[in-house]
PDB file of N, CA and C in Angstrom:
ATOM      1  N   UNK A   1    -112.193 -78.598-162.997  1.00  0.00           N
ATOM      2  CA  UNK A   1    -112.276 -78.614-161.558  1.00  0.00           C
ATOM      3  C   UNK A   1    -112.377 -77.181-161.045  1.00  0.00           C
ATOM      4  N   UNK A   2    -112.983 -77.147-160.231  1.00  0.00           N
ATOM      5  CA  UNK A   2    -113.283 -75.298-160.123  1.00  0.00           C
ATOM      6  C   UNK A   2    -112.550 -75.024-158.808  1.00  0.00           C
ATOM      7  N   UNK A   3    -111.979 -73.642-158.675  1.00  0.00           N
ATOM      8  CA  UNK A   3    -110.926 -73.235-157.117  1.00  0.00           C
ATOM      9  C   UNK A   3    -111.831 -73.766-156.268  1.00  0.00           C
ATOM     10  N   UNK A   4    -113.146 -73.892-156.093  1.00  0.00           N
ATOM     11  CA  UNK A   4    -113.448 -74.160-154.819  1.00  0.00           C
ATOM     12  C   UNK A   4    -113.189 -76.003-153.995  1.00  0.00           C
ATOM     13  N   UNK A   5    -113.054 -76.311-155.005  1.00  0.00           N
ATOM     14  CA  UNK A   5    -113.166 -77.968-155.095  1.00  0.00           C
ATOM     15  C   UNK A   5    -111.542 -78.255-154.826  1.00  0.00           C
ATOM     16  N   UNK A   6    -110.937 -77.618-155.322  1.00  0.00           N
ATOM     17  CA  UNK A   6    -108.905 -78.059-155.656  1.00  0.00           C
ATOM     18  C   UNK A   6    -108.844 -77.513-154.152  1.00  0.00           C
ATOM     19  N   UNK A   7    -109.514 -76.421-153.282  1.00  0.00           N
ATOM     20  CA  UNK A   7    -109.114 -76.047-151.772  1.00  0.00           C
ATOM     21  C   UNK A   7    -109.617 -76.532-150.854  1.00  0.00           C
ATOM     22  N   UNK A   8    -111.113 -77.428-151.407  1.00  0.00           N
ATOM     23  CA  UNK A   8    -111.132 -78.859-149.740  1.00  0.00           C
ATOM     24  C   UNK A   8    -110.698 -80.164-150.578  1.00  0.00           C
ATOM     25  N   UNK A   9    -109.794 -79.905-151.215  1.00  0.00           N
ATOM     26  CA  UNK A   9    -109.147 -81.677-151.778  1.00  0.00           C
ATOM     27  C   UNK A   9    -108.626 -81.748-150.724  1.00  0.00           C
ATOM     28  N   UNK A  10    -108.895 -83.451-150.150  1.00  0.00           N
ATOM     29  CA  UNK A  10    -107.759 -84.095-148.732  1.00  0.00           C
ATOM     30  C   UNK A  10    -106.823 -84.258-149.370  1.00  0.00           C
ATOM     31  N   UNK A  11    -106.195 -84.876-148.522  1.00  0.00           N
ATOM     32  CA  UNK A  11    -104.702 -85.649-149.458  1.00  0.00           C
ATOM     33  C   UNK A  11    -104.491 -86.587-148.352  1.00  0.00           C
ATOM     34  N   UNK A  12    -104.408 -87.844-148.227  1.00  0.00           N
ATOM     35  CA  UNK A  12    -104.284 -88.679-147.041  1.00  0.00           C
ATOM     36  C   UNK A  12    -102.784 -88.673-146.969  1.00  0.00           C
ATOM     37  N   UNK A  13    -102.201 -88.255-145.610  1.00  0.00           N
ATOM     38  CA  UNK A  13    -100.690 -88.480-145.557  1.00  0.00           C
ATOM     39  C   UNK A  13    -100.657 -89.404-144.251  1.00  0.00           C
ATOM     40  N   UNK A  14     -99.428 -90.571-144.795  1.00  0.00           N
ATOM     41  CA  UNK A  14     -99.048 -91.334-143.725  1.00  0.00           C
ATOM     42  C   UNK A  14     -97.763 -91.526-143.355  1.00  0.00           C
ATOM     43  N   UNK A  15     -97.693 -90.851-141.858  1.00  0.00           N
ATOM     44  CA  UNK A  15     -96.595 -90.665-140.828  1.00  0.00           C
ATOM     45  C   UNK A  15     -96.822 -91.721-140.041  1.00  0.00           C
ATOM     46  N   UNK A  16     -95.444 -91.911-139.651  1.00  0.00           N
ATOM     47  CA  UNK A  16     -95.000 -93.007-138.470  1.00  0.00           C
ATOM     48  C   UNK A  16     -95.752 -92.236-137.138  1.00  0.00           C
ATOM     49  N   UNK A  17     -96.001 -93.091-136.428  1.00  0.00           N
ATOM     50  CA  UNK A  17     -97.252 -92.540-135.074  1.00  0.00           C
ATOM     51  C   UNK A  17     -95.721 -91.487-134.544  1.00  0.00           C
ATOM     52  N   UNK A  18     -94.861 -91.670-134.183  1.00  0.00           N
ATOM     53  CA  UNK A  18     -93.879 -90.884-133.625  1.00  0.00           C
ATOM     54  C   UNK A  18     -93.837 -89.493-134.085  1.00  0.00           C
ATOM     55  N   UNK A  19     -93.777 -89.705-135.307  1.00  0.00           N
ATOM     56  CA  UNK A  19     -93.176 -87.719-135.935  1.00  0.00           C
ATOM     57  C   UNK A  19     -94.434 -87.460-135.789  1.00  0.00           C
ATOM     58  N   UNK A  20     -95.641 -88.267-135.976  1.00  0.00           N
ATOM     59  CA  UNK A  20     -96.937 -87.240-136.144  1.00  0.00           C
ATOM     60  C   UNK A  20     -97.240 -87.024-134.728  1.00  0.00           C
ATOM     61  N   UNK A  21     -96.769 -87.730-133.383  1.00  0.00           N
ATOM     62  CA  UNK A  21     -96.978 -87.096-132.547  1.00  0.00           C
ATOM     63  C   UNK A  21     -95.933 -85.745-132.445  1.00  0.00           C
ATOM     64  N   UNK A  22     -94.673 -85.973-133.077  1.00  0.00           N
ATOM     65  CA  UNK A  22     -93.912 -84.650-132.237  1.00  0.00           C
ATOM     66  C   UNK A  22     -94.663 -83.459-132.906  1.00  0.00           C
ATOM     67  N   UNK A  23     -94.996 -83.941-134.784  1.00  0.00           N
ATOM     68  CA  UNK A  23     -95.757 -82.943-134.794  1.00  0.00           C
ATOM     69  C   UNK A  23     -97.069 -82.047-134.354  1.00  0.00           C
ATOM     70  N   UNK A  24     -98.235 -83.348-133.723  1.00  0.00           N
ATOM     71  CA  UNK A  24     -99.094 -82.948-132.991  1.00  0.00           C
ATOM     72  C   UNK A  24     -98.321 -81.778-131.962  1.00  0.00           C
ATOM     73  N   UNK A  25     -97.517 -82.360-131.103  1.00  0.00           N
ATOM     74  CA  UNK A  25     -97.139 -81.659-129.764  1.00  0.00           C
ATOM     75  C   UNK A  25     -97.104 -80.062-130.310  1.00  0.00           C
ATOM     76  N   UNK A  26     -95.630 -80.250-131.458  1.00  0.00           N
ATOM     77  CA  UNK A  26     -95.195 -78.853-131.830  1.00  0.00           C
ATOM     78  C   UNK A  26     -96.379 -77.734-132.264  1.00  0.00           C
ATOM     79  N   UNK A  27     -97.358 -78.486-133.361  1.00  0.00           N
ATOM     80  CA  UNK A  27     -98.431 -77.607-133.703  1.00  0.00           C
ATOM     81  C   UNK A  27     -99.732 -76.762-132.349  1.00  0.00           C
ATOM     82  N   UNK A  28     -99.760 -77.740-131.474  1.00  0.00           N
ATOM     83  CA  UNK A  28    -101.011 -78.036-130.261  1.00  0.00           C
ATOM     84  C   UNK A  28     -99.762 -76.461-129.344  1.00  0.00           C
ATOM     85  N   UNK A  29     -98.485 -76.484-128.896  1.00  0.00           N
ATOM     86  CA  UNK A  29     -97.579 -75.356-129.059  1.00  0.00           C
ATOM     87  C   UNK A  29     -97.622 -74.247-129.395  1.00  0.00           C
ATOM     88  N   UNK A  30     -97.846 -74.621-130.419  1.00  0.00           N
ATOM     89  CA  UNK A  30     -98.256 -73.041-131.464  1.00  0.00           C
ATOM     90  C   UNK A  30     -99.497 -72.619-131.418  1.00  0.00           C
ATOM     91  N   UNK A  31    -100.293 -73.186-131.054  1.00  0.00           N
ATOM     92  CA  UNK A  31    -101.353 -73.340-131.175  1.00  0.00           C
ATOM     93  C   UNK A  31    -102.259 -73.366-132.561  1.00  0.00           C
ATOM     94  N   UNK A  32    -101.561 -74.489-133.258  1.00  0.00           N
ATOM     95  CA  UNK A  32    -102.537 -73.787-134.724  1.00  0.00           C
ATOM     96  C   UNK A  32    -102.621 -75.568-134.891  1.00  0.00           C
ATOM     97  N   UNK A  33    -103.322 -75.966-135.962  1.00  0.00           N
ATOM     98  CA  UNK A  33    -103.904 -77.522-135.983  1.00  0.00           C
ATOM     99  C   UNK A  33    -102.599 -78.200-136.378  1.00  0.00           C
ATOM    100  N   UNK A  34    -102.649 -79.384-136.547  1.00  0.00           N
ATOM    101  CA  UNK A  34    -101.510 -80.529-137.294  1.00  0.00           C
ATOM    102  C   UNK A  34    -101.615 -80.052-138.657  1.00  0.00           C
ATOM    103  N   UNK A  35    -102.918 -79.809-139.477  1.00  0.00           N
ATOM    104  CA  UNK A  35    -102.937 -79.565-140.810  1.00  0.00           C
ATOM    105  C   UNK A  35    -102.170 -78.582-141.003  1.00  0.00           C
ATOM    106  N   UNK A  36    -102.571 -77.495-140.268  1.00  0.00           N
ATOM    107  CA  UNK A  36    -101.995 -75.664-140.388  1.00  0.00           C
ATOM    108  C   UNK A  36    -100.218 -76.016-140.292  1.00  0.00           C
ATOM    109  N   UNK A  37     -99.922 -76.794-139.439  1.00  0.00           N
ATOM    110  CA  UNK A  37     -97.972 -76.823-139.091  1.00  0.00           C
ATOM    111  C   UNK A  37     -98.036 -78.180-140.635  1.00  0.00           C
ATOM    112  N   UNK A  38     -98.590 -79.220-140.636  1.00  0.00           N
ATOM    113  CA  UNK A  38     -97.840 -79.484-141.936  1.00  0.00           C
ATOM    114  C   UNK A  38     -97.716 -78.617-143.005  1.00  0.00           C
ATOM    115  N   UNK A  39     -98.656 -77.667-143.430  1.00  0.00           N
ATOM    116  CA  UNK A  39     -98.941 -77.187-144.718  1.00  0.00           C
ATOM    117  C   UNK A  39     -97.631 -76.047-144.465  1.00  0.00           C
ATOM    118  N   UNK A  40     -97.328 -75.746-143.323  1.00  0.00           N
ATOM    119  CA  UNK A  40     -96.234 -74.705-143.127  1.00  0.00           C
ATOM    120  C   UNK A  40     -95.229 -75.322-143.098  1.00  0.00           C
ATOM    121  N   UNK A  41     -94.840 -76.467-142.973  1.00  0.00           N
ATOM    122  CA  UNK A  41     -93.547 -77.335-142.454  1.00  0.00           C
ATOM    123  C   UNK A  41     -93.432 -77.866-144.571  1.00  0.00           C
ATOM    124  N   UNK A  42     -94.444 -77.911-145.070  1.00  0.00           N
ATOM    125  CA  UNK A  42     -94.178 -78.134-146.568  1.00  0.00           C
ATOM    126  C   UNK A  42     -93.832 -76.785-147.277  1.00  0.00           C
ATOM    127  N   UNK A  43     -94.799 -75.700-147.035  1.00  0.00           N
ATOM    128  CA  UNK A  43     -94.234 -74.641-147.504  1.00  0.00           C
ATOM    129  C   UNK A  43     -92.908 -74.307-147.377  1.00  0.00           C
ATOM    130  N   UNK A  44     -92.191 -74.264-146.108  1.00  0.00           N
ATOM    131  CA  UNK A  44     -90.962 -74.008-145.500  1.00  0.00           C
ATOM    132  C   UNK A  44     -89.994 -74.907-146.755  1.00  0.00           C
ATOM    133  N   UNK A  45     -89.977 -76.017-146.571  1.00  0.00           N
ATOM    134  CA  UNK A  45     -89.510 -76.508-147.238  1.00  0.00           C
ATOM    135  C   UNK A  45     -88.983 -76.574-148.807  1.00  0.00           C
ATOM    136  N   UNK A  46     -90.094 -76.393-149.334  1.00  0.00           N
ATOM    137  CA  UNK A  46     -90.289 -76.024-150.613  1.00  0.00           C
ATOM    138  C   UNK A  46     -89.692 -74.596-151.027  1.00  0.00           C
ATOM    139  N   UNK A  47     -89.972 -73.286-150.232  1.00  0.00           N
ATOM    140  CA  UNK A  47     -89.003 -72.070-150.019  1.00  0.00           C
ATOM    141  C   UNK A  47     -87.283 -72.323-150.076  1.00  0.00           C
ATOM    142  N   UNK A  48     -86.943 -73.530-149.090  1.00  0.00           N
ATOM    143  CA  UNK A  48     -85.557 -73.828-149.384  1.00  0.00           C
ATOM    144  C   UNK A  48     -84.871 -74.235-150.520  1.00  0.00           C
ATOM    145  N   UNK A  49     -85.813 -75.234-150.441  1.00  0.00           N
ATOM    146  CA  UNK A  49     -85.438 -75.734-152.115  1.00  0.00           C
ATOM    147  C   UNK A  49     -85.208 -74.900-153.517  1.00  0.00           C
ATOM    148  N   UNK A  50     -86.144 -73.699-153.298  1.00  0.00           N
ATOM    149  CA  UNK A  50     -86.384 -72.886-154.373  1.00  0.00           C
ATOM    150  C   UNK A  50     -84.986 -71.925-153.995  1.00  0.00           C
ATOM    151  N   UNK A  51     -84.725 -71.173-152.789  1.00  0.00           N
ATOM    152  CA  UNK A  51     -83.792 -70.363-152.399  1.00  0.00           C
ATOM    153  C   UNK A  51     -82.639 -71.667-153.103  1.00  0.00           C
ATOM    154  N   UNK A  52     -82.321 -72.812-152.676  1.00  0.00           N
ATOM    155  CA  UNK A  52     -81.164 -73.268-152.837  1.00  0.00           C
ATOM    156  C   UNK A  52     -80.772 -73.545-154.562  1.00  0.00           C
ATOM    157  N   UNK A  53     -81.664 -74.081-155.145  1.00  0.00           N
ATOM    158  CA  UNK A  53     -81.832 -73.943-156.919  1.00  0.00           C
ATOM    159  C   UNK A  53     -81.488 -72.872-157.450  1.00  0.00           C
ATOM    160  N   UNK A  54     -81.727 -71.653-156.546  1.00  0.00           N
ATOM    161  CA  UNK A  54     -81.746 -70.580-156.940  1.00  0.00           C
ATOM    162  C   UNK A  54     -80.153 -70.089-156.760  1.00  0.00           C
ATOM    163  N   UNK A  55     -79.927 -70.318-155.461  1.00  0.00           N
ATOM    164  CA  UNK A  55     -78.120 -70.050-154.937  1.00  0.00           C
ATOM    165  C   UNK A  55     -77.392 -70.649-156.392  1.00  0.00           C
ATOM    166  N   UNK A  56     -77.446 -72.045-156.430  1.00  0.00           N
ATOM    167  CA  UNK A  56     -76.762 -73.041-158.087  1.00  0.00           C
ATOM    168  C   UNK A  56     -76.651 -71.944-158.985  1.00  0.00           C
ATOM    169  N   UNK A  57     -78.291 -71.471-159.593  1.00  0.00           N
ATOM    170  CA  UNK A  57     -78.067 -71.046-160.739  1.00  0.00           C
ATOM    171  C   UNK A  57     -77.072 -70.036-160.702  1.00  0.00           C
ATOM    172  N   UNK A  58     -77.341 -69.056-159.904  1.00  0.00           N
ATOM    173  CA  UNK A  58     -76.459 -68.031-159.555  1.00  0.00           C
ATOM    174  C   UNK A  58     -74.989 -67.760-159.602  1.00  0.00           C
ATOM    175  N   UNK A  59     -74.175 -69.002-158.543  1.00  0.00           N
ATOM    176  CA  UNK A  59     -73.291 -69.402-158.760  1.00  0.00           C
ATOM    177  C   UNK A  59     -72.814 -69.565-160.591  1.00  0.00           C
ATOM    178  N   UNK A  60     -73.443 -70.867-161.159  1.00  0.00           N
ATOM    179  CA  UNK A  60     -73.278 -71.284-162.445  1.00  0.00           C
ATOM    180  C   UNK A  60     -73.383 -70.109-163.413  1.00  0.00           C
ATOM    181  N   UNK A  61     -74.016 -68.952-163.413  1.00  0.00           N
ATOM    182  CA  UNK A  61     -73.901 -67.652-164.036  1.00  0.00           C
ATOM    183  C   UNK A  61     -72.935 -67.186-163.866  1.00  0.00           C
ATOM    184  N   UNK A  62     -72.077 -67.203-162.616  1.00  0.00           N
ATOM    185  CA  UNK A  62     -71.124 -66.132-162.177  1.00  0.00           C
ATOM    186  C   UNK A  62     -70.056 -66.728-163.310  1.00  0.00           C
ATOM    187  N   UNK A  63     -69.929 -68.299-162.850  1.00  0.00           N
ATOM    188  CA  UNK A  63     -69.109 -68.487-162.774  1.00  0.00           C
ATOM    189  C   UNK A  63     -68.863 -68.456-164.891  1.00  0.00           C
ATOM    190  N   UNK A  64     -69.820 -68.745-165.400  1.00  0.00           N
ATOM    191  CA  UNK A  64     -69.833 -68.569-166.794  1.00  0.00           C
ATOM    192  C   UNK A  64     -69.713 -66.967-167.486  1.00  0.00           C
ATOM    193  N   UNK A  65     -69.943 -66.175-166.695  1.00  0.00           N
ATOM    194  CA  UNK A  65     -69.684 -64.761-167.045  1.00  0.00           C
ATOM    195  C   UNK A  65     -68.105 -64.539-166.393  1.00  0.00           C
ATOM    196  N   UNK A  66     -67.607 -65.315-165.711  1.00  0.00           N
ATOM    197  CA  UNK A  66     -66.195 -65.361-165.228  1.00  0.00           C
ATOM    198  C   UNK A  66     -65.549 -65.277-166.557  1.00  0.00           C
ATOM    199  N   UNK A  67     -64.145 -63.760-166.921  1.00  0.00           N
ATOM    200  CA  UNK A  67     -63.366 -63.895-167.978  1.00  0.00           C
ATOM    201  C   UNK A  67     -62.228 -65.259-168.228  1.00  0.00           C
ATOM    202  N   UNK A  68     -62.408 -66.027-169.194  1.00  0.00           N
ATOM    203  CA  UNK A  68     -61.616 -66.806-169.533  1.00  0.00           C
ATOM    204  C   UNK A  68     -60.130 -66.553-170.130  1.00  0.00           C
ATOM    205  N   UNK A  69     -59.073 -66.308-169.272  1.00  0.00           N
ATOM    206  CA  UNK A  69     -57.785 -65.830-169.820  1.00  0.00           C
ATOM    207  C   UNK A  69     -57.028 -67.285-169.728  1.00  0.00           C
ATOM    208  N   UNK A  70     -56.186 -67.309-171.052  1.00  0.00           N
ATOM    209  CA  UNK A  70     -54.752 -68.190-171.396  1.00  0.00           C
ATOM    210  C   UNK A  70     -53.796 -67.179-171.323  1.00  0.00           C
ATOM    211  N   UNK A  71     -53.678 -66.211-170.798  1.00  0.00           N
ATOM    212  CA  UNK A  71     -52.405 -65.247-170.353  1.00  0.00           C
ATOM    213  C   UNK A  71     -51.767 -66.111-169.061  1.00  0.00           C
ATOM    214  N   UNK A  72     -50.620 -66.178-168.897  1.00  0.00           N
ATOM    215  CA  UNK A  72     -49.342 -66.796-168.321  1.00  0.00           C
ATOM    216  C   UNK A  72     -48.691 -65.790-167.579  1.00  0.00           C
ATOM    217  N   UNK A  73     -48.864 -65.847-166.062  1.00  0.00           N
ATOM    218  CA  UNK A  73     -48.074 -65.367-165.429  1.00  0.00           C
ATOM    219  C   UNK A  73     -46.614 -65.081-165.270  1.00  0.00           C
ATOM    220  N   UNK A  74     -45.826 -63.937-165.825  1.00  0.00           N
ATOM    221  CA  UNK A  74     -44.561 -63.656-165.978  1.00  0.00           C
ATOM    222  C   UNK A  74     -44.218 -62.923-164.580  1.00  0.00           C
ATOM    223  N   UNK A  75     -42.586 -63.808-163.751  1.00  0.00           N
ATOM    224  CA  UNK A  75     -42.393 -62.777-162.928  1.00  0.00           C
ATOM    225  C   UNK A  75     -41.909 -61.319-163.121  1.00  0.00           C
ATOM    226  N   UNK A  76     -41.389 -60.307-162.201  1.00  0.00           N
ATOM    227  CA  UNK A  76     -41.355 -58.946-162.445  1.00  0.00           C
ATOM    228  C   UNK A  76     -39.630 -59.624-163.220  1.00  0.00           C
ATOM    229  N   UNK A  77     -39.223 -58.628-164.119  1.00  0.00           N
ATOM    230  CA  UNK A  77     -37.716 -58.575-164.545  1.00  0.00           C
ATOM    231  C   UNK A  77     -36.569 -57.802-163.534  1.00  0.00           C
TER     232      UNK A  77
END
């Protein structure tokens, strides 16, 4: 399949008449098409997802490079 062909692939998406109007409204707003605000409203999305996968791993590193002590807290004498 060659780049030029994979960048006018459609993709038929079906929204409830409601969100695709709020999205009409919001995009017609911005002034940029319904296509231009979905493809940004998916990008957006997909950015979170990646930031938030990303927060996990992070966490799950820390917390595995965290020192593992069986030392027992003694009070002062």
């Amino acid at each position: 399949m060659s780049q030029e062909y994979k960048r006018h692939q459609s993709f038929p998406l079906r929204l409830s008449p409601s969100i695709r109007q709020q999205a009409n409204d919001l995009a017609h707003a911005e002034g940029i098409s319904l296509n231009h605000f979905v493809s940004l409203a998916i990008a957006e999305k997909i950015s979170r997802m990646e930031q938030t996968t990303l927060i996990k791993e992070q966490a799950t590193l820390k917390k595995a490079a965290l020192p593992r002590s069986d030392l027992r807290f003694e009070r002062p004498a």
